[in-house]
C-alpha atoms as a PDB file:
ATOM      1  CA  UNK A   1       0.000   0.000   0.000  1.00  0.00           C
ATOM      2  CA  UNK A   2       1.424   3.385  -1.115  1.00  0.00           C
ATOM      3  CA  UNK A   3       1.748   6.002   1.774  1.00  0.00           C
ATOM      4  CA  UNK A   4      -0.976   8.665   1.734  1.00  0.00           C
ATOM      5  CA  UNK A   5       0.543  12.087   0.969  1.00  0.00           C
ATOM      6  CA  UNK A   6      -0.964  14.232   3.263  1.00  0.00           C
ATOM      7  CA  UNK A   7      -0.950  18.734   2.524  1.00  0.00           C
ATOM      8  CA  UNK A   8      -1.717  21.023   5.414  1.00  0.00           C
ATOM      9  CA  UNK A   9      -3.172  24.401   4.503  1.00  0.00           C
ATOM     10  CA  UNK A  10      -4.116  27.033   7.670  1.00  0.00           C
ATOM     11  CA  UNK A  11      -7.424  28.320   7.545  1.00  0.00           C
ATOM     12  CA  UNK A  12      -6.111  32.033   7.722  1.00  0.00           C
ATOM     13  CA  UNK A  13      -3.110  32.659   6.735  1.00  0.00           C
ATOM     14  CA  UNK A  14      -1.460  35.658   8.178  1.00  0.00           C
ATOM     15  CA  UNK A  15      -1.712  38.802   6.147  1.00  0.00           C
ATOM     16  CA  UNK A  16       0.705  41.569   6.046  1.00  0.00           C
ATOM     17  CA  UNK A  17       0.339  44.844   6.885  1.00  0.00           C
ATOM     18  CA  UNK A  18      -1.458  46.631   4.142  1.00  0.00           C
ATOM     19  CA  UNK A  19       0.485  49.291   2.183  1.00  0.00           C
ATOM     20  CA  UNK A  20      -1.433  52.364   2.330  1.00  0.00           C
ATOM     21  CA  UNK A  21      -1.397  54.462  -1.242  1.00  0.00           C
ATOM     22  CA  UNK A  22       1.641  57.425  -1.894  1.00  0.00           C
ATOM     23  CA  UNK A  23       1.056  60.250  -3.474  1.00  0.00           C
ATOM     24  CA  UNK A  24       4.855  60.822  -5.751  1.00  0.00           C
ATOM     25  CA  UNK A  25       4.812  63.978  -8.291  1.00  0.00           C
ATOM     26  CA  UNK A  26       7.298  66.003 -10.357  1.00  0.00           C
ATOM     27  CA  UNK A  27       7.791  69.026 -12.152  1.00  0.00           C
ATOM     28  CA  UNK A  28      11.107  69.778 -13.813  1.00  0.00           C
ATOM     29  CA  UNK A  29      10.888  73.177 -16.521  1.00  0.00           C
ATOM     30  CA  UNK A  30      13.367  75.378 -17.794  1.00  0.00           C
ATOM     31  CA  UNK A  31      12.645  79.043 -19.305  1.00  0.00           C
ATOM     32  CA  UNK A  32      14.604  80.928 -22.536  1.00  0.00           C
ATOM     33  CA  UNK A  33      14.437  84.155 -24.298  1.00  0.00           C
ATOM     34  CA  UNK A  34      11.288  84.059 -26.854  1.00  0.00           C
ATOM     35  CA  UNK A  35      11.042  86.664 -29.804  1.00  0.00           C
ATOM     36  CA  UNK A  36       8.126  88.168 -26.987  1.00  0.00           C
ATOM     37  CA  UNK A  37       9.764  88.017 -23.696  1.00  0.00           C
ATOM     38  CA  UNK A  38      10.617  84.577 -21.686  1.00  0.00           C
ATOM     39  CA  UNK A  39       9.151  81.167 -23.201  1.00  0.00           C
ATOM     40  CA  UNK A  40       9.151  77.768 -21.713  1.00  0.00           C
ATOM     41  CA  UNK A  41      11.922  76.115 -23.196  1.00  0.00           C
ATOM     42  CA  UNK A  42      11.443  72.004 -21.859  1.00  0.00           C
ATOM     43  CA  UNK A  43       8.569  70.646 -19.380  1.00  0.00           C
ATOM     44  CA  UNK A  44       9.009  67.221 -17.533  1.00  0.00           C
ATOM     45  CA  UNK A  45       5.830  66.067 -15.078  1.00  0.00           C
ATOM     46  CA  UNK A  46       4.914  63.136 -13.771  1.00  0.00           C
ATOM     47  CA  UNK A  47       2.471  61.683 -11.210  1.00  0.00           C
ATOM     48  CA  UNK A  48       0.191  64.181  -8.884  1.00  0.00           C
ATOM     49  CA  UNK A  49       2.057  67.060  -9.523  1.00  0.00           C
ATOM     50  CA  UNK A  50       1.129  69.232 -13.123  1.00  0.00           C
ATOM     51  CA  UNK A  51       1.974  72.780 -13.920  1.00  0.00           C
ATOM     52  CA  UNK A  52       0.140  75.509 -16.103  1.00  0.00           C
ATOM     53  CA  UNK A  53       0.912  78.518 -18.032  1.00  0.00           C
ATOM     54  CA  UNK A  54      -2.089  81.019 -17.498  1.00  0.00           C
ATOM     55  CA  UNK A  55      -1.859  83.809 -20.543  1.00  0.00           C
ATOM     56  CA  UNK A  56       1.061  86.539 -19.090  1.00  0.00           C
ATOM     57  CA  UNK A  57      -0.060  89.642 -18.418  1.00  0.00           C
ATOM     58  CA  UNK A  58       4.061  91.009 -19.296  1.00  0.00           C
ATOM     59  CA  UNK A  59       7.037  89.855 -21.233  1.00  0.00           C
ATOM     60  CA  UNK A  60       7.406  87.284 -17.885  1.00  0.00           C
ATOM     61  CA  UNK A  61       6.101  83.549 -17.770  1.00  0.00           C
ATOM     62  CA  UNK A  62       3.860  82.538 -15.069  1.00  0.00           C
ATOM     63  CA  UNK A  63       3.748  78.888 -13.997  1.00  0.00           C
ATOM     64  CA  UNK A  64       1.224  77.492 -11.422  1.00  0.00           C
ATOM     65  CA  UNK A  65       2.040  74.407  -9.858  1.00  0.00           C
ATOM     66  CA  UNK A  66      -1.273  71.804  -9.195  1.00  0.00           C
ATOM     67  CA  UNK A  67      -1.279  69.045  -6.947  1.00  0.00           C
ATOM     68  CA  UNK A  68      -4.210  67.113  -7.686  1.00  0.00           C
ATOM     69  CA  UNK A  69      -3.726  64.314  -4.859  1.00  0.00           C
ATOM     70  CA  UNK A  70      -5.392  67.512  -3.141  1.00  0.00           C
ATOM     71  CA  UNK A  71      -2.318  67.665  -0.117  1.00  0.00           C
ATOM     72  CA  UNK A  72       0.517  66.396   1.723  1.00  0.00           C
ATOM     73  CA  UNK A  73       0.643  63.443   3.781  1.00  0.00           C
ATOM     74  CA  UNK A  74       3.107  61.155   5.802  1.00  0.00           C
ATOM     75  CA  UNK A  75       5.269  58.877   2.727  1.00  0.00           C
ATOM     76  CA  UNK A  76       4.556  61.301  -0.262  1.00  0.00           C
ATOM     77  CA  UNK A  77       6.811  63.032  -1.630  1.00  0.00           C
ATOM     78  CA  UNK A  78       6.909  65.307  -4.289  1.00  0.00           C
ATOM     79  CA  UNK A  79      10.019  67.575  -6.464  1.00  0.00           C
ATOM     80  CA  UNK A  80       9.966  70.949  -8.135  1.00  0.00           C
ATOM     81  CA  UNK A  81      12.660  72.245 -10.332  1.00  0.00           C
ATOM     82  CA  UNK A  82      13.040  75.032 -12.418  1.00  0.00           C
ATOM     83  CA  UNK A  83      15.938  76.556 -14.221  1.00  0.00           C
ATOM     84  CA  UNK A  84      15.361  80.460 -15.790  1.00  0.00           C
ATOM     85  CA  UNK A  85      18.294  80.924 -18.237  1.00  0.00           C
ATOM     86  CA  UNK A  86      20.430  84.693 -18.998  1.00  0.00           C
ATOM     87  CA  UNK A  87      17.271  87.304 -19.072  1.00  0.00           C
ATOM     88  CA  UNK A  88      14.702  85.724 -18.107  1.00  0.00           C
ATOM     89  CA  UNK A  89      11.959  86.054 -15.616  1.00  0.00           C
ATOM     90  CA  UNK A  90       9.688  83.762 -14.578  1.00  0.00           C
ATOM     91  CA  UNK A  91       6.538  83.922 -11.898  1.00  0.00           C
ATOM     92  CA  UNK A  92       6.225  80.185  -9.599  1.00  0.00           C
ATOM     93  CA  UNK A  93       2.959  79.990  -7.665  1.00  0.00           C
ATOM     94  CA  UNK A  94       0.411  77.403  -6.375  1.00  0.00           C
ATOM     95  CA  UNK A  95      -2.829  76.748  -7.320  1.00  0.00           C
ATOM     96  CA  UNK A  96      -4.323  76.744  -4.763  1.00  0.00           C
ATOM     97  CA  UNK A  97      -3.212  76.670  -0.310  1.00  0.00           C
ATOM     98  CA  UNK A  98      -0.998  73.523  -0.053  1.00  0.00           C
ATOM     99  CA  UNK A  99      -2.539  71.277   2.834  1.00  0.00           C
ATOM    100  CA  UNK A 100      -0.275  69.088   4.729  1.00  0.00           C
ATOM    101  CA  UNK A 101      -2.905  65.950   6.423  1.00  0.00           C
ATOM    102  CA  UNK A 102      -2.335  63.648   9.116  1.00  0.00           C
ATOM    103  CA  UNK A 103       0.463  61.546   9.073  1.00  0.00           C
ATOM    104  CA  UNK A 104       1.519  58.219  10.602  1.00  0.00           C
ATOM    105  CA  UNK A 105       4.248  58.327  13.136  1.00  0.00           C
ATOM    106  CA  UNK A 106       6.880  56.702  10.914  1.00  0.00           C
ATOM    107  CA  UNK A 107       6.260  59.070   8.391  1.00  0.00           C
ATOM    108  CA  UNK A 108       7.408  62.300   7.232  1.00  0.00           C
ATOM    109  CA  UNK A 109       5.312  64.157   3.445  1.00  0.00           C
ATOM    110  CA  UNK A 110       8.563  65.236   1.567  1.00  0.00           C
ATOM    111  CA  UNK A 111       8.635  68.960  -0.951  1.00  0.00           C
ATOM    112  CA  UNK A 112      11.720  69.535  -2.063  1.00  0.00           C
ATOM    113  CA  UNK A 113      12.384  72.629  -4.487  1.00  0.00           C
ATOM    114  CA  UNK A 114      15.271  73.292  -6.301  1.00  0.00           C
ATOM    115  CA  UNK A 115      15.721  76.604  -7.979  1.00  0.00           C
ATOM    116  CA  UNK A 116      18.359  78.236 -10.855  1.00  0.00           C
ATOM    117  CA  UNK A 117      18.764  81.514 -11.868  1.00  0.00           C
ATOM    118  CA  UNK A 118      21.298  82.827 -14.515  1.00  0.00           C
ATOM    119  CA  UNK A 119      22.640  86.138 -14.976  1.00  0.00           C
ATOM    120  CA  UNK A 120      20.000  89.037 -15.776  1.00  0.00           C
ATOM    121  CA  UNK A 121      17.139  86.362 -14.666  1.00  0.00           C
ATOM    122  CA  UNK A 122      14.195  87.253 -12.407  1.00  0.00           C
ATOM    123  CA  UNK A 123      12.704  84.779 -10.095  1.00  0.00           C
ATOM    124  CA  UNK A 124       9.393  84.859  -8.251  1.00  0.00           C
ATOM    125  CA  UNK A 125       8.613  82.012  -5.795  1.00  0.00           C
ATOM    126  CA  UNK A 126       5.155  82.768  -4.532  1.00  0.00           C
ATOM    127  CA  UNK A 127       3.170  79.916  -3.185  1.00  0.00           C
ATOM    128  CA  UNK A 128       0.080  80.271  -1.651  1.00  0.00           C
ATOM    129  CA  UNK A 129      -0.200  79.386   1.791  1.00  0.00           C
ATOM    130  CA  UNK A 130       0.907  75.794   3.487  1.00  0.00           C
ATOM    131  CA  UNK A 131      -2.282  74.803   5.918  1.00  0.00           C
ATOM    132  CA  UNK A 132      -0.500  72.404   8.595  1.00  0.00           C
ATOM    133  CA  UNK A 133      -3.231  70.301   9.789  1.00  0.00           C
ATOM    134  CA  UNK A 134      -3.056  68.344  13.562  1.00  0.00           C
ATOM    135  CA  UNK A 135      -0.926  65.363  13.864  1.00  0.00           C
ATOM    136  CA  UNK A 136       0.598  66.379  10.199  1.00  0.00           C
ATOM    137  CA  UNK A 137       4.611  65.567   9.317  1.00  0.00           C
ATOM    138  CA  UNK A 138       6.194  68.028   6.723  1.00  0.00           C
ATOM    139  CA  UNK A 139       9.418  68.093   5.799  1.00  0.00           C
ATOM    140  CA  UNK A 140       9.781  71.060   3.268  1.00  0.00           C
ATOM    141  CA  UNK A 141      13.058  71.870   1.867  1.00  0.00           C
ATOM    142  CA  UNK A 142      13.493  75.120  -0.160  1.00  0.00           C
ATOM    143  CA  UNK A 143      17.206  75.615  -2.297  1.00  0.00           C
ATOM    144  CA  UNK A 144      17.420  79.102  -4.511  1.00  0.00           C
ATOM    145  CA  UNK A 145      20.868  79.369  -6.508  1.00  0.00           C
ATOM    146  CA  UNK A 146      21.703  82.604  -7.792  1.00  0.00           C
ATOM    147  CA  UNK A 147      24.121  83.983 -10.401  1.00  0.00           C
ATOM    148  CA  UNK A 148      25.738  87.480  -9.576  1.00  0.00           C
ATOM    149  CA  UNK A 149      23.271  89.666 -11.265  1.00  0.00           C
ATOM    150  CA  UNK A 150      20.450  87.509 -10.473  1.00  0.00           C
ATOM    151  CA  UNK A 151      17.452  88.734  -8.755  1.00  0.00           C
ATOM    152  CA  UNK A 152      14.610  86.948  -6.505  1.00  0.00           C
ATOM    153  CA  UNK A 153      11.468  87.161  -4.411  1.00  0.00           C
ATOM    154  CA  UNK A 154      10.758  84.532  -2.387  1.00  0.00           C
ATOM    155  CA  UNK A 155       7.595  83.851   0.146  1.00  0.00           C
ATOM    156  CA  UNK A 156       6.798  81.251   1.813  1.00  0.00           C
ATOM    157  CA  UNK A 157       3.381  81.419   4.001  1.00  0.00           C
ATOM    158  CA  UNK A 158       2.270  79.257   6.480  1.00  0.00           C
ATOM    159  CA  UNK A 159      -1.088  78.510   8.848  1.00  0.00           C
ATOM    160  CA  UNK A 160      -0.691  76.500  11.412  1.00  0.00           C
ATOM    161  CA  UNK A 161      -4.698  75.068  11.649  1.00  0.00           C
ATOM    162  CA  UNK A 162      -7.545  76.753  10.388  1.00  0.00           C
ATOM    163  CA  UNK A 163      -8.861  79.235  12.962  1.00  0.00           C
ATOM    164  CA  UNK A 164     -12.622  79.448  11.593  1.00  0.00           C
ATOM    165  CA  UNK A 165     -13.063  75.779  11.968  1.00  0.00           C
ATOM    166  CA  UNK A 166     -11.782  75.497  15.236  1.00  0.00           C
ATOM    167  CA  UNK A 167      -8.835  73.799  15.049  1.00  0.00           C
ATOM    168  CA  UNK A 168      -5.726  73.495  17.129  1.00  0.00           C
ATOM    169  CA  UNK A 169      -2.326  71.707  16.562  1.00  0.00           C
ATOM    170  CA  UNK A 170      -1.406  69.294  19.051  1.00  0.00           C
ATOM    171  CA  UNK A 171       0.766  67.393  17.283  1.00  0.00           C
ATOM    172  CA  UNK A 172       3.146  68.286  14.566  1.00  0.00           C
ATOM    173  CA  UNK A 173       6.156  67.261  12.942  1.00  0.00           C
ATOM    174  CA  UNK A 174       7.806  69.650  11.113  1.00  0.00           C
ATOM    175  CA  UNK A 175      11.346  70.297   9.405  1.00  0.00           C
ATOM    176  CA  UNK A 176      11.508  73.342   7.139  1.00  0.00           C
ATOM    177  CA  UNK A 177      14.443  74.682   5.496  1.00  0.00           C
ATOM    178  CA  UNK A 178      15.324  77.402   3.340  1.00  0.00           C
ATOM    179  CA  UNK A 179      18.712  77.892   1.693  1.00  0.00           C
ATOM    180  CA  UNK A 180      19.419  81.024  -0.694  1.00  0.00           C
ATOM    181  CA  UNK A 181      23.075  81.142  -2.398  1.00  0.00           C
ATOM    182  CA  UNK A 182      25.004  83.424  -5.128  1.00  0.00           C
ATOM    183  CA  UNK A 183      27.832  82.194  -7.041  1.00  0.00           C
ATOM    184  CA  UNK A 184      27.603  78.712  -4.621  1.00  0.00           C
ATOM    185  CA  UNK A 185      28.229  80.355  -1.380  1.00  0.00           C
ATOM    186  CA  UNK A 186      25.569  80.498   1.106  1.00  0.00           C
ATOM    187  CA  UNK A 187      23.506  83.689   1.480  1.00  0.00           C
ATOM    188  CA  UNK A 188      20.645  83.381   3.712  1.00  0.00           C
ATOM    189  CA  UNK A 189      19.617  80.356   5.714  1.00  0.00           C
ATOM    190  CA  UNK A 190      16.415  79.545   7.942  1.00  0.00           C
ATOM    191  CA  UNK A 191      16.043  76.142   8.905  1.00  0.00           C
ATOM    192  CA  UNK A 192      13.049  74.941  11.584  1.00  0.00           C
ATOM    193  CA  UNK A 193      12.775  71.890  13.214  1.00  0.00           C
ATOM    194  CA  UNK A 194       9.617  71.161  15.590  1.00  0.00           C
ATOM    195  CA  UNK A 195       8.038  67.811  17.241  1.00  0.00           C
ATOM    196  CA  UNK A 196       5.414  68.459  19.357  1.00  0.00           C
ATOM    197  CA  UNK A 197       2.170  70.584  21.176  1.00  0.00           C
ATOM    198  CA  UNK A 198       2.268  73.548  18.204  1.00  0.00           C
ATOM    199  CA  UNK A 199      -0.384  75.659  19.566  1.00  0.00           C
ATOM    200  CA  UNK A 200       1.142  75.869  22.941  1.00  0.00           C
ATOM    201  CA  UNK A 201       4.388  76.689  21.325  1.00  0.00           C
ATOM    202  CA  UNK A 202       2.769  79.608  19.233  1.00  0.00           C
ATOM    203  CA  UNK A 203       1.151  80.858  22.236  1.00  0.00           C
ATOM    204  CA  UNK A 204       3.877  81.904  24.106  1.00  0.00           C
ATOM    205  CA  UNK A 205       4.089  85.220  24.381  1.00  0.00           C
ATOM    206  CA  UNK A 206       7.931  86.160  22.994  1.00  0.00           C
ATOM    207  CA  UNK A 207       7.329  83.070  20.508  1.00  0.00           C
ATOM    208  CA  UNK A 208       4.187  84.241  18.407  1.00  0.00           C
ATOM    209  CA  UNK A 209       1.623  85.150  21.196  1.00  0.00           C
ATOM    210  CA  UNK A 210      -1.049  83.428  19.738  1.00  0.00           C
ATOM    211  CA  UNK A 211      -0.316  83.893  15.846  1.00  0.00           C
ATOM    212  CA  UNK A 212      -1.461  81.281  13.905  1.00  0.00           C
ATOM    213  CA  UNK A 213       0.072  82.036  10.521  1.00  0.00           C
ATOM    214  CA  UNK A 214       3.219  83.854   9.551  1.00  0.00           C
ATOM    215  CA  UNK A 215       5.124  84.630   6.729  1.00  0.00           C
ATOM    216  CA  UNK A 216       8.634  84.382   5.393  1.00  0.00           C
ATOM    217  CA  UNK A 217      10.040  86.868   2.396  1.00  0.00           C
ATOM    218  CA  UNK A 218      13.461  87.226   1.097  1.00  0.00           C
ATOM    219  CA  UNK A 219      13.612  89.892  -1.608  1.00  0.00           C
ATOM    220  CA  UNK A 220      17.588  89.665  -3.527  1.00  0.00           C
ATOM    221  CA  UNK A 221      17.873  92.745  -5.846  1.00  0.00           C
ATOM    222  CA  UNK A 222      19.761  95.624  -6.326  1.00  0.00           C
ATOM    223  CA  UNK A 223      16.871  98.080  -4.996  1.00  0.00           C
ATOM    224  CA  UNK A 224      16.321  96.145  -1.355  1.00  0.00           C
ATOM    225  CA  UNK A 225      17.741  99.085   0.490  1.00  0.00           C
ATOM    226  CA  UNK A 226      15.284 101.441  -1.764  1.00  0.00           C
ATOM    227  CA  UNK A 227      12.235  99.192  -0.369  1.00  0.00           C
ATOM    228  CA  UNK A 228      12.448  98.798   2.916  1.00  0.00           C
ATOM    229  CA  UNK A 229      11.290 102.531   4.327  1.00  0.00           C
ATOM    230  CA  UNK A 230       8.121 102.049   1.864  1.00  0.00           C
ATOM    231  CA  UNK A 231       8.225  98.067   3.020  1.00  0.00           C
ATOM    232  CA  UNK A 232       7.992  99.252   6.559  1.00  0.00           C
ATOM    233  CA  UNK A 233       4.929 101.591   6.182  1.00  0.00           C
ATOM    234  CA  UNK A 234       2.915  98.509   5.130  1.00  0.00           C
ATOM    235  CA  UNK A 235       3.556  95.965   7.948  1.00  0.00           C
ATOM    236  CA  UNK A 236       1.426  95.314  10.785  1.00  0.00           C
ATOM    237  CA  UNK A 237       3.239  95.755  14.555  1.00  0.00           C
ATOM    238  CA  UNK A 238       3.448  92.196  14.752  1.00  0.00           C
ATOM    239  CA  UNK A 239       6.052  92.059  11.311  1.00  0.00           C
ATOM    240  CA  UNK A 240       9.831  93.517  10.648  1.00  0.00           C
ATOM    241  CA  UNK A 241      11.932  94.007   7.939  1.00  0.00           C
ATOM    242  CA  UNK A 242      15.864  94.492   7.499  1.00  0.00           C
ATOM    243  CA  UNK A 243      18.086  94.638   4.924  1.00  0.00           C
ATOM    244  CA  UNK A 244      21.177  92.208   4.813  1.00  0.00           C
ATOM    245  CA  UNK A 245      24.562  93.427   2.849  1.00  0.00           C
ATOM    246  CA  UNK A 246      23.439  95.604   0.027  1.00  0.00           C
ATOM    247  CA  UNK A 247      20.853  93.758  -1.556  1.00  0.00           C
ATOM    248  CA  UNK A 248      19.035  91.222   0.805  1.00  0.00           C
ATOM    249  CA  UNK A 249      16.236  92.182   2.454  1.00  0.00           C
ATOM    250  CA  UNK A 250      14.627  89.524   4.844  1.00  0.00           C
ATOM    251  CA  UNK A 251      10.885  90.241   5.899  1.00  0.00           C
ATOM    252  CA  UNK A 252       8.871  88.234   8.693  1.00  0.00           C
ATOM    253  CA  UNK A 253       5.421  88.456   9.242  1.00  0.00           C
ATOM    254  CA  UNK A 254       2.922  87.066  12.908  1.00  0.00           C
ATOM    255  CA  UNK A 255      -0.895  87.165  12.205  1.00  0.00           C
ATOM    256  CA  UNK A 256      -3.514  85.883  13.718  1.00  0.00           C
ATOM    257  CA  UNK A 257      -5.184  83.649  10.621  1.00  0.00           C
ATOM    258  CA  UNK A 258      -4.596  83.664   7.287  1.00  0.00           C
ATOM    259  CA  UNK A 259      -6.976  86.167   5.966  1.00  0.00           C
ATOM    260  CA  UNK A 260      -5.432  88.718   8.411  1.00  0.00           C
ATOM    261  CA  UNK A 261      -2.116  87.503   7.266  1.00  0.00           C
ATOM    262  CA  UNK A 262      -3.132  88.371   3.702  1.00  0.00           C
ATOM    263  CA  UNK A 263      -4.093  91.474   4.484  1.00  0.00           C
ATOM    264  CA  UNK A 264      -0.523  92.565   5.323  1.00  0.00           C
ATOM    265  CA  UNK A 265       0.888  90.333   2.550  1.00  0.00           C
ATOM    266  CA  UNK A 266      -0.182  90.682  -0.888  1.00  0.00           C
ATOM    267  CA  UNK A 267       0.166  94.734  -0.622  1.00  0.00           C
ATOM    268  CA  UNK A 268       3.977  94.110  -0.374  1.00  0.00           C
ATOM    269  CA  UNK A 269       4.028  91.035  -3.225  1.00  0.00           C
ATOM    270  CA  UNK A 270       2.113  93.639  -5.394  1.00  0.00           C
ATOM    271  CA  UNK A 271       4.667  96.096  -4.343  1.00  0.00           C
ATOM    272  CA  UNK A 272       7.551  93.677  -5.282  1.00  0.00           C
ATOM    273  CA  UNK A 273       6.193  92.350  -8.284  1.00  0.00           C
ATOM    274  CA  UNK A 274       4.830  95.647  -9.849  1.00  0.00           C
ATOM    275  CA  UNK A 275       1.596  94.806  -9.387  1.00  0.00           C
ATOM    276  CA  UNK A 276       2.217  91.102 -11.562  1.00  0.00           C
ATOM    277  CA  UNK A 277       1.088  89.063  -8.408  1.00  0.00           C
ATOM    278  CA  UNK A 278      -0.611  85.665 -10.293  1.00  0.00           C
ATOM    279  CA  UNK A 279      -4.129  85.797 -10.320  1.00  0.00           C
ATOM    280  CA  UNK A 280      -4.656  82.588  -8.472  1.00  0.00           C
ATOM    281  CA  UNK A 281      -3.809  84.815  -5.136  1.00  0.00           C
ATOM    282  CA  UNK A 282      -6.934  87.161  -5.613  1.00  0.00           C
ATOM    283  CA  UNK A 283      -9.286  84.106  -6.154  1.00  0.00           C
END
């Protein structure tokens, strides 16, 4: 008699833990001289990140950046480049506020932004807002590399919670960083680096005294020392502006939400951009 071959199966096999979906997108462009003013030269884009090119309203180009997986959360991670070549000038904005959701504890949403300008090139990085939502992880890094005659406005705006609905930050995770050079050497860093009870943090009194969004400009051009008396006469008590060497000028603005906060803002981007601020901020 042959011996009975005999196959064990379990009833329920273990299952592994189940890979939640990622969010990855890309946007890579470069900008040239057109018979008209500055032209988009090459375009790369990829997953949930897409860029447009609204009709200018100068010889500039304006690009708006879309995310259409609708925010940030813990294991995306997304990459914008941009190179503007000799003359240039080109206008980088947002679509829309970025929102950075609820993340798990592992795991950190990733932005990184890489930016060239030649010589004779204009750059203006104006995002609208970042909304940081409770229990959210960001880390944001910002890189701007400047040739000598290159000029730049950069903002970046943030809101920690929405005040109208209510809500509070508890818990965040955040690591921001912004890194301006000329010629490769360093020319203005800010780096922050927070785990922990946010709105507590933002309450004390010689941190932000209750503030939930502020506001971060760097404006690199030969006229920064011109700007800042006129700069000045705009801001709110709870801002300040200075100007760095001969052409840096670093502005900071406290507010206490994010309509307040553009209030005091997009007078000064106006003011910056000669009235060229994208149209996307006055939706």
């Amino acid at each position: 008699m042959r011996p009975a071959i005999t196959l064990s199966t379990p009833i329920s096999a273990p299952t592994a833990k189940p890979v939640q979906p990622r969010a990855i997108g890309r946007v890579s462009l470069s900008v040239k001289p057109g018979p008209r003013g500055s032209v988009l030269d090459s375009l790369r884009q990829s997953g949930s990140l897409r860029c447009l090119f609204p009709r200018p309203k100068s010889d500039g180009l304006e690009a708006v950046l879309v995310n259409t997986a609708g925010g940030i959360t813990g294991g995306d991670r997304f990459q914008v480049s941009a190179n503007v070549a000799r003359g240039c000038s080109l206008t980088l904005t947002t679509q829309a506020s970025e929102r950075a959701y609820r993340a798990q504890p592992s795991e950190f949403g990733q932005m990184r932004t890489d930016l060239q300008v030649a010589p004779g090139a204009c750059l203006n990085w104006v995002p609208q807002e970042t909304i940081l939502f409770d229990r959210s992880a960001l880390d944001r890094r910002l890189t701007v590399n400047l040739a000598h005659s290159a000029k730049a406005l950069v903002v970046e705006p943030i809101v920690f919670g929405r005040q109208a609905m209510g809500e509070e930050l508890v818990d965040l995770r955040l690591r921001d960083r912004i890194k301006i050079r000329r010629e490769g050497q360093s020319l203005f860093l800010d780096a922050t680096r927070f785990d922990g009870h946010m709105a507590a943090h933002l309450d004390r009194p010689h941190i932000a005294d209750g503030a939930r969004a502020m506001a971060f400009l760097a404006y690199i051009a030969p006229d920064a020392q011109g700007q800042i008396d006129h700069l000045r006469a705009l801001l709110p008590e709870t801002a300040g502006a200075t100007v760095i060497g001969d052409d840096l000028l670093v502005l900071r603005i406290l507010a206490a939400d994010s309509h307040t906060l553009r209030q005091s803002l997009i007078p000064i981007l106006n003011r910056l951009t000669q009235h060229q601020l994208p149209r996307c901020w006055m939706i």
